[in-house]
PDB file of N, CA and C in Angstrom:
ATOM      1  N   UNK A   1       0.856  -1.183   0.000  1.00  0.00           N
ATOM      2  CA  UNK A   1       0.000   0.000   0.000  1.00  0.00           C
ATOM      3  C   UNK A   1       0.889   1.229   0.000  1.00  0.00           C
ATOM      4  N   UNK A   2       0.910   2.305  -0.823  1.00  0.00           N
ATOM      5  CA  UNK A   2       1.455   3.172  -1.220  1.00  0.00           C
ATOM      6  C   UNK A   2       0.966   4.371   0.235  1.00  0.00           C
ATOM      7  N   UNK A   3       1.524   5.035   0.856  1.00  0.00           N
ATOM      8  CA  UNK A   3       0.549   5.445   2.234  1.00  0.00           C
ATOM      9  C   UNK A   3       1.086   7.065   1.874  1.00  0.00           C
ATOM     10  N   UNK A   4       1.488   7.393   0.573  1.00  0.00           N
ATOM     11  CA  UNK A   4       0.840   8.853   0.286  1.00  0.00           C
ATOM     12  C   UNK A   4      -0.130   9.475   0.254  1.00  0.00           C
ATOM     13  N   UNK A   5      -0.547  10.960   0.058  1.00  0.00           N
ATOM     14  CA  UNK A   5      -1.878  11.122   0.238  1.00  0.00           C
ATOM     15  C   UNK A   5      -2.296  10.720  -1.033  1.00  0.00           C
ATOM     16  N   UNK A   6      -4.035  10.116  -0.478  1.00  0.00           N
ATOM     17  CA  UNK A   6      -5.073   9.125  -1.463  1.00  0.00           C
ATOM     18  C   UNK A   6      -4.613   8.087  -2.279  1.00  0.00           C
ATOM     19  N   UNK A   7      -4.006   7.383  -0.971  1.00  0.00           N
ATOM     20  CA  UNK A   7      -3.221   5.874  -1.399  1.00  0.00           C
ATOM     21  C   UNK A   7      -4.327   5.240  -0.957  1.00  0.00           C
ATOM     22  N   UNK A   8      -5.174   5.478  -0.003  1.00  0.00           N
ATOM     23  CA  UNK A   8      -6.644   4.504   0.137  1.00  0.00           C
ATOM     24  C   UNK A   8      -7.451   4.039  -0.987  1.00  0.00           C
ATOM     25  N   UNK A   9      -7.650   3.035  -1.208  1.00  0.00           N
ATOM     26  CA  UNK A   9      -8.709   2.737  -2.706  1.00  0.00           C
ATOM     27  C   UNK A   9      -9.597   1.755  -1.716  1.00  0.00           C
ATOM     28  N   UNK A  10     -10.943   2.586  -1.912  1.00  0.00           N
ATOM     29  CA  UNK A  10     -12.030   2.080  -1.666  1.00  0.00           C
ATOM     30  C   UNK A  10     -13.021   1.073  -2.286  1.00  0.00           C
ATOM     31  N   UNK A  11     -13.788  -0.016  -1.493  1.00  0.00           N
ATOM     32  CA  UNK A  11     -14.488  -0.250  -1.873  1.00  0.00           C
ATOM     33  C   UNK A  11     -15.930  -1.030  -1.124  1.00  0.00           C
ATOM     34  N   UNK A  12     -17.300  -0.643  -1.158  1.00  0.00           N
ATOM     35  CA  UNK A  12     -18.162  -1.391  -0.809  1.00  0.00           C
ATOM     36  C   UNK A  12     -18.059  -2.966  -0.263  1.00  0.00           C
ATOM     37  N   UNK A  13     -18.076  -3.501   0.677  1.00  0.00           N
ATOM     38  CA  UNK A  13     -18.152  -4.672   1.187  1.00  0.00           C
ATOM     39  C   UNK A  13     -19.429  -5.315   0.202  1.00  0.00           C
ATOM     40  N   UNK A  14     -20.931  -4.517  -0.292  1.00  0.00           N
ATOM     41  CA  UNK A  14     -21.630  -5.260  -0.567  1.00  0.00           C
ATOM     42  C   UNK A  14     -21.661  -5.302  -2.362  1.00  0.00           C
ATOM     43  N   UNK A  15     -20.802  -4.531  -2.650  1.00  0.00           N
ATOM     44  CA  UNK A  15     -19.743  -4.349  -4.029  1.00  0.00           C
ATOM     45  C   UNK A  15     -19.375  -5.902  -4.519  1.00  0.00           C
ATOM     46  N   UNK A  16     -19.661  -5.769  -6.098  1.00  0.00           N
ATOM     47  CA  UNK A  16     -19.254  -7.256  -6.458  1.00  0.00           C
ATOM     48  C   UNK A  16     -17.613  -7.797  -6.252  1.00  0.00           C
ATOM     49  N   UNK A  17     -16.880  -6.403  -6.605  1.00  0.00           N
ATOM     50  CA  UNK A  17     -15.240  -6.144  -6.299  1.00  0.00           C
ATOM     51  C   UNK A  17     -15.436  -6.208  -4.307  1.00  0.00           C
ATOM     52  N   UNK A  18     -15.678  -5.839  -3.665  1.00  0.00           N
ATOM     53  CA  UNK A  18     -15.910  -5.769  -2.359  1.00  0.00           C
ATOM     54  C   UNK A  18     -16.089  -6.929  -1.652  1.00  0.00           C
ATOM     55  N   UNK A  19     -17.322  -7.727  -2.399  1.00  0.00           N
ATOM     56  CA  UNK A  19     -17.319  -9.542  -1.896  1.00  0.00           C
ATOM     57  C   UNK A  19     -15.800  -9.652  -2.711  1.00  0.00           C
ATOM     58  N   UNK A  20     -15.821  -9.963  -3.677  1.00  0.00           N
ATOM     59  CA  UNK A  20     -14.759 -10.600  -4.069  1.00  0.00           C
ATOM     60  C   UNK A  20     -13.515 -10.192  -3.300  1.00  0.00           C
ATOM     61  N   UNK A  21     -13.118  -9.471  -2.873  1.00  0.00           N
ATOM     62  CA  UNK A  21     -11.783  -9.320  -1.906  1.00  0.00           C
ATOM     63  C   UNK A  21     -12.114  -9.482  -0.699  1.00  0.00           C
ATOM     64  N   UNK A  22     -13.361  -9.697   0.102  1.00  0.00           N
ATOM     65  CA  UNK A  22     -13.729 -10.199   1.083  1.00  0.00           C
ATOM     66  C   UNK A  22     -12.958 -11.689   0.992  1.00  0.00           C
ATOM     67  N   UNK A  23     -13.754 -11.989   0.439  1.00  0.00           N
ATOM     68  CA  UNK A  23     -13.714 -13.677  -0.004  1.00  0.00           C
ATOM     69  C   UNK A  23     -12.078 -13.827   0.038  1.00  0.00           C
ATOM     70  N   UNK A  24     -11.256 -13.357  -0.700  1.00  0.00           N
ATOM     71  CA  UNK A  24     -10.395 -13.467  -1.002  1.00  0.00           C
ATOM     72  C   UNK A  24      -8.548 -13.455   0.246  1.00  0.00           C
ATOM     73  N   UNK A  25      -9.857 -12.729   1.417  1.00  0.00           N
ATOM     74  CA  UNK A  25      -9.165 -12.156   2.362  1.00  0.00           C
ATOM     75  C   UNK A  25      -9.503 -13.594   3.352  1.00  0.00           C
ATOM     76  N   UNK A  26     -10.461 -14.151   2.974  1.00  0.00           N
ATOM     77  CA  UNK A  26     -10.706 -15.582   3.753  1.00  0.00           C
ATOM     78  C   UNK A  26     -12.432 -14.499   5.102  1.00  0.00           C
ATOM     79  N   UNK A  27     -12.685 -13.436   4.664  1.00  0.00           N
ATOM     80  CA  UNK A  27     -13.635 -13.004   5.482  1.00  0.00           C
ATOM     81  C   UNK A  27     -14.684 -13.050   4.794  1.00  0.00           C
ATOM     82  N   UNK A  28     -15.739 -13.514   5.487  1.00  0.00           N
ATOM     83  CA  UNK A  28     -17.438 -13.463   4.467  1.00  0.00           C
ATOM     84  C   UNK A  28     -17.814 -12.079   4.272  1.00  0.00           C
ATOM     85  N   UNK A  29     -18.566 -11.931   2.937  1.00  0.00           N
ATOM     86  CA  UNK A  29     -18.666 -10.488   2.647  1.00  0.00           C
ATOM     87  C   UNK A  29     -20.248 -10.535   3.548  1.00  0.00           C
ATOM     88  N   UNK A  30     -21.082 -11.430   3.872  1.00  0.00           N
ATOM     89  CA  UNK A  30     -22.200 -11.316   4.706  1.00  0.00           C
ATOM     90  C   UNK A  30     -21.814 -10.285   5.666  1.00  0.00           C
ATOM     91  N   UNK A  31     -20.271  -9.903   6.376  1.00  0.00           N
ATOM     92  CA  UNK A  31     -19.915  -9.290   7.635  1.00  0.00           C
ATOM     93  C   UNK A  31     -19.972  -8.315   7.547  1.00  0.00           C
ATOM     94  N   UNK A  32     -20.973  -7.611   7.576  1.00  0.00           N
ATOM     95  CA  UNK A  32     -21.134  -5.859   7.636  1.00  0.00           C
ATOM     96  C   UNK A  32     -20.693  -5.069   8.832  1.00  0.00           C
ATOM     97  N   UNK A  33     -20.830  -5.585   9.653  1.00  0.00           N
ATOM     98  CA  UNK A  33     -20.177  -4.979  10.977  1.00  0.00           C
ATOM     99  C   UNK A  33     -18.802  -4.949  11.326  1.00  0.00           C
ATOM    100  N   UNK A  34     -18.162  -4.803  10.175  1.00  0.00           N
ATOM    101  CA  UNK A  34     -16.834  -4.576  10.042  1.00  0.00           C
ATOM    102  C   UNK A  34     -15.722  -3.577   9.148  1.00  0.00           C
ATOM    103  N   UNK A  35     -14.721  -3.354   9.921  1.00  0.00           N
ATOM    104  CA  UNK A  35     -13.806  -2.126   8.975  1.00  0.00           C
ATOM    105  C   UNK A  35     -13.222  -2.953   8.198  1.00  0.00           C
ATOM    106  N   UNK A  36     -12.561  -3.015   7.083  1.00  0.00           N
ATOM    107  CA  UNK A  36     -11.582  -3.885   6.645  1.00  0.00           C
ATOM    108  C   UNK A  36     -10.472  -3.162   5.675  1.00  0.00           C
ATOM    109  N   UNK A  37      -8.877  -3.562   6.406  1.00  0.00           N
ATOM    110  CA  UNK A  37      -8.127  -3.133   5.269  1.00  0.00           C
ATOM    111  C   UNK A  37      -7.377  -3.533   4.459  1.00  0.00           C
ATOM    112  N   UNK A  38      -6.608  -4.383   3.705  1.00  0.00           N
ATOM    113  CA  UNK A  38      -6.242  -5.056   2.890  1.00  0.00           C
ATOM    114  C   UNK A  38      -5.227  -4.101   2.331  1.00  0.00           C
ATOM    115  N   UNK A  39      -4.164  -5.130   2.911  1.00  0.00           N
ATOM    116  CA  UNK A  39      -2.662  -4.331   2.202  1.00  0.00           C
ATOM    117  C   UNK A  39      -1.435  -5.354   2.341  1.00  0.00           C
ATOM    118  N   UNK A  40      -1.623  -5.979   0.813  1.00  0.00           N
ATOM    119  CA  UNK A  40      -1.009  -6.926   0.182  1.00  0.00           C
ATOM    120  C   UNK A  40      -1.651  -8.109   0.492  1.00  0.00           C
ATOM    121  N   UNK A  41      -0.740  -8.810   1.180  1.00  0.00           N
ATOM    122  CA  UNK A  41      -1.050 -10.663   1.952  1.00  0.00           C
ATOM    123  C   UNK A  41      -1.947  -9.748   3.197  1.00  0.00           C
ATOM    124  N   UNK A  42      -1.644  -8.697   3.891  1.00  0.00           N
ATOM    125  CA  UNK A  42      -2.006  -8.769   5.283  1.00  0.00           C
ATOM    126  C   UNK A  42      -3.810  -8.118   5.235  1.00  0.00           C
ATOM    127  N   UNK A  43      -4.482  -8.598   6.028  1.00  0.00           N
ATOM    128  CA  UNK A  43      -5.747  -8.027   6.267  1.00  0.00           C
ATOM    129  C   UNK A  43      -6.103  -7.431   7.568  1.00  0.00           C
ATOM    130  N   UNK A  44      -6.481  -6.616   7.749  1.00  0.00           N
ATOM    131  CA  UNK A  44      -7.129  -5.574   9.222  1.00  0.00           C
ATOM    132  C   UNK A  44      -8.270  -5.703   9.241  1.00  0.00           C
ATOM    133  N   UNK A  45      -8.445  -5.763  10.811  1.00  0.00           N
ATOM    134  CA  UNK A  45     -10.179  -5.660  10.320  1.00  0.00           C
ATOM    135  C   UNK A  45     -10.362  -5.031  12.003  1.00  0.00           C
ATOM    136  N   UNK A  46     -11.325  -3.934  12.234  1.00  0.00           N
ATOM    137  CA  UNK A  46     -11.703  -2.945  13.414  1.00  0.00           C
ATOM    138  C   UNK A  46     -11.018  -2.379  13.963  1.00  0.00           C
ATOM    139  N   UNK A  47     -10.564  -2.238  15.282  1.00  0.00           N
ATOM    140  CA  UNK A  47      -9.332  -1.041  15.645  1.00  0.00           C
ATOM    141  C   UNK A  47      -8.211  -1.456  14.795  1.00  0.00           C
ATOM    142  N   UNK A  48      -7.349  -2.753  14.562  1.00  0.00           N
ATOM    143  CA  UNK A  48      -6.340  -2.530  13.731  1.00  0.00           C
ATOM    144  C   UNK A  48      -6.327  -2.059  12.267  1.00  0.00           C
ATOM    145  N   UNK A  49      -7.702  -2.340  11.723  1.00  0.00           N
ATOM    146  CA  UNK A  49      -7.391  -1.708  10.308  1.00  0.00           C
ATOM    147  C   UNK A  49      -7.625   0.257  10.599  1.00  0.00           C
ATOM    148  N   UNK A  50      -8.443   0.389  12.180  1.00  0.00           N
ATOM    149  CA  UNK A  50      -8.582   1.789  12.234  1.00  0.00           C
ATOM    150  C   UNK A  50      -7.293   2.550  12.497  1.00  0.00           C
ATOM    151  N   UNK A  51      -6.303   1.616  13.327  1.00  0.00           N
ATOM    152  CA  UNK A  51      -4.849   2.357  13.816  1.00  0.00           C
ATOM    153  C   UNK A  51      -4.395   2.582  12.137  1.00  0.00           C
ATOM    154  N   UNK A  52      -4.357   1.586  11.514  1.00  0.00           N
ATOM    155  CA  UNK A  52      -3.729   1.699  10.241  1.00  0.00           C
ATOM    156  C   UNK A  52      -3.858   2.921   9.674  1.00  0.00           C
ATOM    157  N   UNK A  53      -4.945   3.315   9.257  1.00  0.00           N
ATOM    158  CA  UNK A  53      -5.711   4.426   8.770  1.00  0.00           C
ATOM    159  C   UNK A  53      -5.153   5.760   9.396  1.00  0.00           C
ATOM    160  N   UNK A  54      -5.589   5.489  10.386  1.00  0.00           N
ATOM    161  CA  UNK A  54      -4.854   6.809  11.708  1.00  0.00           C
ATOM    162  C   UNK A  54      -3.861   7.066  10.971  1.00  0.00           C
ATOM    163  N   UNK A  55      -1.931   6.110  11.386  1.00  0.00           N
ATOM    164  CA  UNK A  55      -0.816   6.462  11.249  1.00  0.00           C
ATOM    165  C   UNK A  55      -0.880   7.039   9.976  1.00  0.00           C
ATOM    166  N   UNK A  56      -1.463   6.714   9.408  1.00  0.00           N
ATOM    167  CA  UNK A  56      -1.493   7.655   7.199  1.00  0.00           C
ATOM    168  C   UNK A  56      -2.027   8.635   7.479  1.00  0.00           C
ATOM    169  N   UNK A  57      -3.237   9.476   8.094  1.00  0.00           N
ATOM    170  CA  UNK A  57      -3.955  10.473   7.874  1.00  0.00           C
ATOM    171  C   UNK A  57      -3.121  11.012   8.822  1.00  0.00           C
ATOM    172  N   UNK A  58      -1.720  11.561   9.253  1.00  0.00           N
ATOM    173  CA  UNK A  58      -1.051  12.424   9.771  1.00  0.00           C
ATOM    174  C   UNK A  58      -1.942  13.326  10.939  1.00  0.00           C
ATOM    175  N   UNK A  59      -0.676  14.316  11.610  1.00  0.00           N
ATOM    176  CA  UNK A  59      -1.500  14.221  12.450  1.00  0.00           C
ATOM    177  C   UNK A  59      -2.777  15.425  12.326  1.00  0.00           C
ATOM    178  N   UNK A  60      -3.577  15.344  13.630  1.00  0.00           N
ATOM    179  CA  UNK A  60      -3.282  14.527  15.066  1.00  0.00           C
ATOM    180  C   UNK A  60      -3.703  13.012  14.439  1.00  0.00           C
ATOM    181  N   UNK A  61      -4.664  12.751  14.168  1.00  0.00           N
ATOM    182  CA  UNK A  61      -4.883  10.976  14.044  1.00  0.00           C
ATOM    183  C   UNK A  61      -4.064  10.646  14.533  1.00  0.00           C
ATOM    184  N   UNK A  62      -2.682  10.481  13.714  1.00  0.00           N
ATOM    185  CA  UNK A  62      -1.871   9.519  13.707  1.00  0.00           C
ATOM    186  C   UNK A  62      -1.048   9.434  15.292  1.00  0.00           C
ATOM    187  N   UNK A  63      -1.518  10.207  16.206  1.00  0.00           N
ATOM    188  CA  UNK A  63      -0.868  10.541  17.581  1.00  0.00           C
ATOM    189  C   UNK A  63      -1.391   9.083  18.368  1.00  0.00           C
ATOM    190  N   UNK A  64      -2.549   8.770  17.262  1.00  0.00           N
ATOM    191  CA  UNK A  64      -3.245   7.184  18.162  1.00  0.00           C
ATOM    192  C   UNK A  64      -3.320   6.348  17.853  1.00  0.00           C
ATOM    193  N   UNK A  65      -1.853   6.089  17.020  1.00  0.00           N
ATOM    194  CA  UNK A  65      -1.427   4.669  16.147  1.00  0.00           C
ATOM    195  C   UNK A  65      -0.740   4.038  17.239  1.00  0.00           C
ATOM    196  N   UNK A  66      -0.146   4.176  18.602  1.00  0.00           N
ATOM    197  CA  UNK A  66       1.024   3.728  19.204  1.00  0.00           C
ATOM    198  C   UNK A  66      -0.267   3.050  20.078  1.00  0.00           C
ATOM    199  N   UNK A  67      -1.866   2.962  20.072  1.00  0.00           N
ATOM    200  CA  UNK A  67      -2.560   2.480  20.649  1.00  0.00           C
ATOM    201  C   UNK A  67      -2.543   0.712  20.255  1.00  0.00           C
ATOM    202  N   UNK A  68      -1.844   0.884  19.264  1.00  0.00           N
ATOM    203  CA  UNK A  68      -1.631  -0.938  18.165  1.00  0.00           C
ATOM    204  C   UNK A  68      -0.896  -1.770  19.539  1.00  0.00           C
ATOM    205  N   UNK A  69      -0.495  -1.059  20.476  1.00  0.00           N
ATOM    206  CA  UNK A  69       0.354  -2.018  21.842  1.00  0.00           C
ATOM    207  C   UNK A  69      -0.528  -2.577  22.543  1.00  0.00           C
ATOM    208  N   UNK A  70      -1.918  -1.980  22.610  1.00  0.00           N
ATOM    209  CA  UNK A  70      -3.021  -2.624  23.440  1.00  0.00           C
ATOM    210  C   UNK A  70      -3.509  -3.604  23.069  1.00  0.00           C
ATOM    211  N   UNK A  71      -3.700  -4.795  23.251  1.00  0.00           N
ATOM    212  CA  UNK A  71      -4.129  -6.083  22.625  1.00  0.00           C
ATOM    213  C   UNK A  71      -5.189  -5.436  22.002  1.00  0.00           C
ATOM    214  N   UNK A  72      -5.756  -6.328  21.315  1.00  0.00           N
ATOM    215  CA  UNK A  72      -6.929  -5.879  20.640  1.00  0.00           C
ATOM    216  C   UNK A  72      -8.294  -6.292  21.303  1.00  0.00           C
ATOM    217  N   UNK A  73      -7.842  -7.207  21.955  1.00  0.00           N
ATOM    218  CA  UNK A  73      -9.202  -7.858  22.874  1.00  0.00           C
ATOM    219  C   UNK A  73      -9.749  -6.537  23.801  1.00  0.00           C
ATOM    220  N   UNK A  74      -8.938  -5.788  23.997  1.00  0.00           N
ATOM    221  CA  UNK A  74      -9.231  -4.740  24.739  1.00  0.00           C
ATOM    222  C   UNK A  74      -9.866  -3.589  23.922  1.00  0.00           C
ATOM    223  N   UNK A  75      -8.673  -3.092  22.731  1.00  0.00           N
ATOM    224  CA  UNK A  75      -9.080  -2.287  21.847  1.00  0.00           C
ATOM    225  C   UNK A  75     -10.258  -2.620  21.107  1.00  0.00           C
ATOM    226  N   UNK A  76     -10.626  -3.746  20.560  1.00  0.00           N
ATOM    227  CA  UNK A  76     -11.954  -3.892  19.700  1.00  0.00           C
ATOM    228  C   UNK A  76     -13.219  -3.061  20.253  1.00  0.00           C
ATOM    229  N   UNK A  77     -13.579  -3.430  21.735  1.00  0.00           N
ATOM    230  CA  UNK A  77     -14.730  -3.103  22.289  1.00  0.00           C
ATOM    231  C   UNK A  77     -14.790  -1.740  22.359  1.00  0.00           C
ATOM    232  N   UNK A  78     -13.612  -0.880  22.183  1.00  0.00           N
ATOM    233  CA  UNK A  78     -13.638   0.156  22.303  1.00  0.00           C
ATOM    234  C   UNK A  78     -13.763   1.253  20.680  1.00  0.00           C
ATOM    235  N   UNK A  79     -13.442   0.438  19.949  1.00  0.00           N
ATOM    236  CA  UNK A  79     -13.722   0.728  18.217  1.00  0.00           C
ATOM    237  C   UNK A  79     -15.337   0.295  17.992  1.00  0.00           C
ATOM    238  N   UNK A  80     -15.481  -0.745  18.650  1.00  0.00           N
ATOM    239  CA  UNK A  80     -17.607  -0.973  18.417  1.00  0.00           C
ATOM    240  C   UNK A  80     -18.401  -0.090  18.958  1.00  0.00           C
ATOM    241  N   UNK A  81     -17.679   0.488  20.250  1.00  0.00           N
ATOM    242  CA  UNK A  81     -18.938   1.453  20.950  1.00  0.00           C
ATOM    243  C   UNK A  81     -18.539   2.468  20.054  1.00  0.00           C
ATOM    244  N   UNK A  82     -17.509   3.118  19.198  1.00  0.00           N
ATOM    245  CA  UNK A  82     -17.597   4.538  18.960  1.00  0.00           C
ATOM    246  C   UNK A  82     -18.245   3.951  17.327  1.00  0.00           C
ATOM    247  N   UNK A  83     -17.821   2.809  16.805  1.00  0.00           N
ATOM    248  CA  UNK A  83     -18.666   2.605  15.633  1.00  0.00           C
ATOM    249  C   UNK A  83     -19.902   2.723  15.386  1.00  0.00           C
ATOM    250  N   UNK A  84     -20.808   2.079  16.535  1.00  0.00           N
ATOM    251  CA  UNK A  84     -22.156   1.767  17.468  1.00  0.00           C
ATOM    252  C   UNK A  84     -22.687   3.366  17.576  1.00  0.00           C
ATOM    253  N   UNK A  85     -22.299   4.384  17.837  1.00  0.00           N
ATOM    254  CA  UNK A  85     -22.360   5.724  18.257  1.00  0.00           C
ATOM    255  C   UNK A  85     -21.931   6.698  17.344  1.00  0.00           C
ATOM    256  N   UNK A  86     -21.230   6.376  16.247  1.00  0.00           N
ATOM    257  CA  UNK A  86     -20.778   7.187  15.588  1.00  0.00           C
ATOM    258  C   UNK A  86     -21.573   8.304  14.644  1.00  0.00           C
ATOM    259  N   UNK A  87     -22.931   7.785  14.315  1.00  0.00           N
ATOM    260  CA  UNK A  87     -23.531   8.941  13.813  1.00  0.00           C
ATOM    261  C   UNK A  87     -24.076   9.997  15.097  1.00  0.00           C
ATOM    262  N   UNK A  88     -24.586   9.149  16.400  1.00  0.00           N
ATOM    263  CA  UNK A  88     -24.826  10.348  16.958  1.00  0.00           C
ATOM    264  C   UNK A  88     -24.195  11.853  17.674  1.00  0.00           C
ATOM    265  N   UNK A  89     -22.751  11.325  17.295  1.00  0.00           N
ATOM    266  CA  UNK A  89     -21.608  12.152  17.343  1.00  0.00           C
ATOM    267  C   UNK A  89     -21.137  12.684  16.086  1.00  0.00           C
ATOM    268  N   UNK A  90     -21.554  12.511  15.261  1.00  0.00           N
ATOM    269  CA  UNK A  90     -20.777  12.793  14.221  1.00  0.00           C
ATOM    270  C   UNK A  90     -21.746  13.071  12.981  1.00  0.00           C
ATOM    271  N   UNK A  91     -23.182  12.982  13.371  1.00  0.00           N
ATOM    272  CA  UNK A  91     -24.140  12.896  12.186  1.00  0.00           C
ATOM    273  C   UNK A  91     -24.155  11.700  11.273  1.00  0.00           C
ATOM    274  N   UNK A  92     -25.468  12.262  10.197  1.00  0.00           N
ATOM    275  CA  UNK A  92     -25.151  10.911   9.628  1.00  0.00           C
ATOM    276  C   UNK A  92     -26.014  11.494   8.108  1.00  0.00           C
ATOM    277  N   UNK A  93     -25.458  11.041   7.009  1.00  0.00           N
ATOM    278  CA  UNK A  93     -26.138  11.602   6.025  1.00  0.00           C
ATOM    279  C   UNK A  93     -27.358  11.057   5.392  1.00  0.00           C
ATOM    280  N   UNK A  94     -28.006  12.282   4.930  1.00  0.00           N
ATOM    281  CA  UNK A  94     -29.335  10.908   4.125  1.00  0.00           C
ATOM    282  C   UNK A  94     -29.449  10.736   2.926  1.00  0.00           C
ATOM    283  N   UNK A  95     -28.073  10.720   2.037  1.00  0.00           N
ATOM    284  CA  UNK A  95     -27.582  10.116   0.853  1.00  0.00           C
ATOM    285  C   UNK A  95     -25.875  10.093   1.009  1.00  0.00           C
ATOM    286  N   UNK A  96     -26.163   8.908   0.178  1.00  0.00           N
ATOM    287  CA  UNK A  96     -24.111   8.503   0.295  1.00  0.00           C
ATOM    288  C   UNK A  96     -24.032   9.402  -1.280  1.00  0.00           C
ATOM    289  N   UNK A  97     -22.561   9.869  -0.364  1.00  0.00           N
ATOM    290  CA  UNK A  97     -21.331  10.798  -1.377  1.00  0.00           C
ATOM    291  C   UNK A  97     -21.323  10.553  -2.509  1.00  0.00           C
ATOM    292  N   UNK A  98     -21.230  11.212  -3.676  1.00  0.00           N
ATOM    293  CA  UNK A  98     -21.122  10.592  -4.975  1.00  0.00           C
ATOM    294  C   UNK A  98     -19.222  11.287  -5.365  1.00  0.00           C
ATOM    295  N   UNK A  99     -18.636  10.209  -5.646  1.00  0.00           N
ATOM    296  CA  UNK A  99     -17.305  10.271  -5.722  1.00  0.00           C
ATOM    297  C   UNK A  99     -17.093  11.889  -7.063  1.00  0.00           C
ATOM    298  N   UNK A 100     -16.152  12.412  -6.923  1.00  0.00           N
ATOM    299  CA  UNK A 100     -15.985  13.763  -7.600  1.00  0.00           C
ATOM    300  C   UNK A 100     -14.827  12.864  -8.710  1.00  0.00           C
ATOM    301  N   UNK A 101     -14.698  13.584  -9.602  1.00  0.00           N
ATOM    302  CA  UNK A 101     -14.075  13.490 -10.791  1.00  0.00           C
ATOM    303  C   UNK A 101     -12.630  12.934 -10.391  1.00  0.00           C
ATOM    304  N   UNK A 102     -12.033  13.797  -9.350  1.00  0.00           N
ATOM    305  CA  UNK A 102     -10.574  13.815  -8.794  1.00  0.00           C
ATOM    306  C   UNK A 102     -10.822  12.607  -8.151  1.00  0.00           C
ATOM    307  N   UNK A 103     -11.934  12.140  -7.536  1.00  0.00           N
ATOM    308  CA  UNK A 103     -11.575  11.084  -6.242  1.00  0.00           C
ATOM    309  C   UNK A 103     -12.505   9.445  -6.926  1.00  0.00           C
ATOM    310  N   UNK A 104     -12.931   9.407  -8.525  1.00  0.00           N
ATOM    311  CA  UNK A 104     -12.763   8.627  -8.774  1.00  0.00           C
ATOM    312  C   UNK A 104     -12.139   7.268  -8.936  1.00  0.00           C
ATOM    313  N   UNK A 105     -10.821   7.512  -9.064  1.00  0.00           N
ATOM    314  CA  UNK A 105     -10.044   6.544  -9.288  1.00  0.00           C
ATOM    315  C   UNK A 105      -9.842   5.839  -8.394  1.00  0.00           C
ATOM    316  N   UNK A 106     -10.241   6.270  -7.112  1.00  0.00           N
ATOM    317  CA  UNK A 106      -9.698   5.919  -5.742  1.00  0.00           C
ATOM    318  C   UNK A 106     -10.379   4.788  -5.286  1.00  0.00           C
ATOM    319  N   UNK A 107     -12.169   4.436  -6.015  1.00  0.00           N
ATOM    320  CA  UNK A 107     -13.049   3.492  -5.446  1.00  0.00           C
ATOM    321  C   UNK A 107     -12.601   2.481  -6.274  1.00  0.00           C
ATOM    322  N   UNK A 108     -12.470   1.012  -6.066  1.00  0.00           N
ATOM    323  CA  UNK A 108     -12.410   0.117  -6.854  1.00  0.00           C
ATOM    324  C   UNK A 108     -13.601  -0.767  -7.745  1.00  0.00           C
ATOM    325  N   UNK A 109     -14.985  -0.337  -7.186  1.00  0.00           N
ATOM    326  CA  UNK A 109     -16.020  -0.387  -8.280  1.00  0.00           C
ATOM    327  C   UNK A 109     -15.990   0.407  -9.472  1.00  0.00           C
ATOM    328  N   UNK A 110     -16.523  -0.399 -10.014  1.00  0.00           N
ATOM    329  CA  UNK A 110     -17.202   0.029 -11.610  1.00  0.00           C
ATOM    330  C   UNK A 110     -17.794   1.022 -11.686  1.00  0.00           C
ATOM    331  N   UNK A 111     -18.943   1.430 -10.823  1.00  0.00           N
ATOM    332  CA  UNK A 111     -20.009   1.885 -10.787  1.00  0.00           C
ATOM    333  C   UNK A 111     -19.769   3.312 -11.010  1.00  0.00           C
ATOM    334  N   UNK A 112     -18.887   4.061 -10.645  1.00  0.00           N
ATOM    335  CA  UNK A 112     -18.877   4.920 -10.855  1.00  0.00           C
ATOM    336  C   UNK A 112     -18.359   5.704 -11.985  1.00  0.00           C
TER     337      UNK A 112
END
């Protein structure tokens, strides 16, 4: 994974490209209740694919990548409640984003 800015390439879990790298990652794409990041052989999935994310988006984020020392058994529960909560902190929209010209390339569906 290239971790310059808009080295992220996105894609839908319920995405035909989205199952298919589910699958591919050995995770069922049925699993919606999950982050997932995929970079190379290795796969992330909830606070570790979120630390991941963090250390790239510079700071502050990235001030809460050194949280990767906390087992995860600990850290997970603490990535579900703010997942669990996250629109009522943060809003929530009542249509998804339509990718801009520049930030095309970045989703790995077709669709757009």
């Amino acid at each position: 994974m290239d971790h310059d800015g808009g080295a992220f390439r996105f894609a839908s879990i319920q995405s035909e490209v989205g199952s298919e790298r589910m699958r591919d990652a050995g995770l069922s794409p049925d699993d919606l209740e999950t982050f997932v990041v995929v970079d190379g052989d290795d796969v992330y999935t909830k606070s570790d694919a979120g630390l991941l994310v963090l250390r790239h988006l510079g700071l502050p984020y990235s001030l809460l990548s050194p949280a990767v020392v906390v087992p995860s058994v600990l850290r997970d529960p603490v990535y579900e409640f703010v997942a669990e909560h996250r629109y009522e902190w943060f809003g929530k929209r009542d249509t998804c984003r339509v990718p801009t010209e520049e930030t095309k390339d970045r989703f790995l569906s077709e669709d757009f």
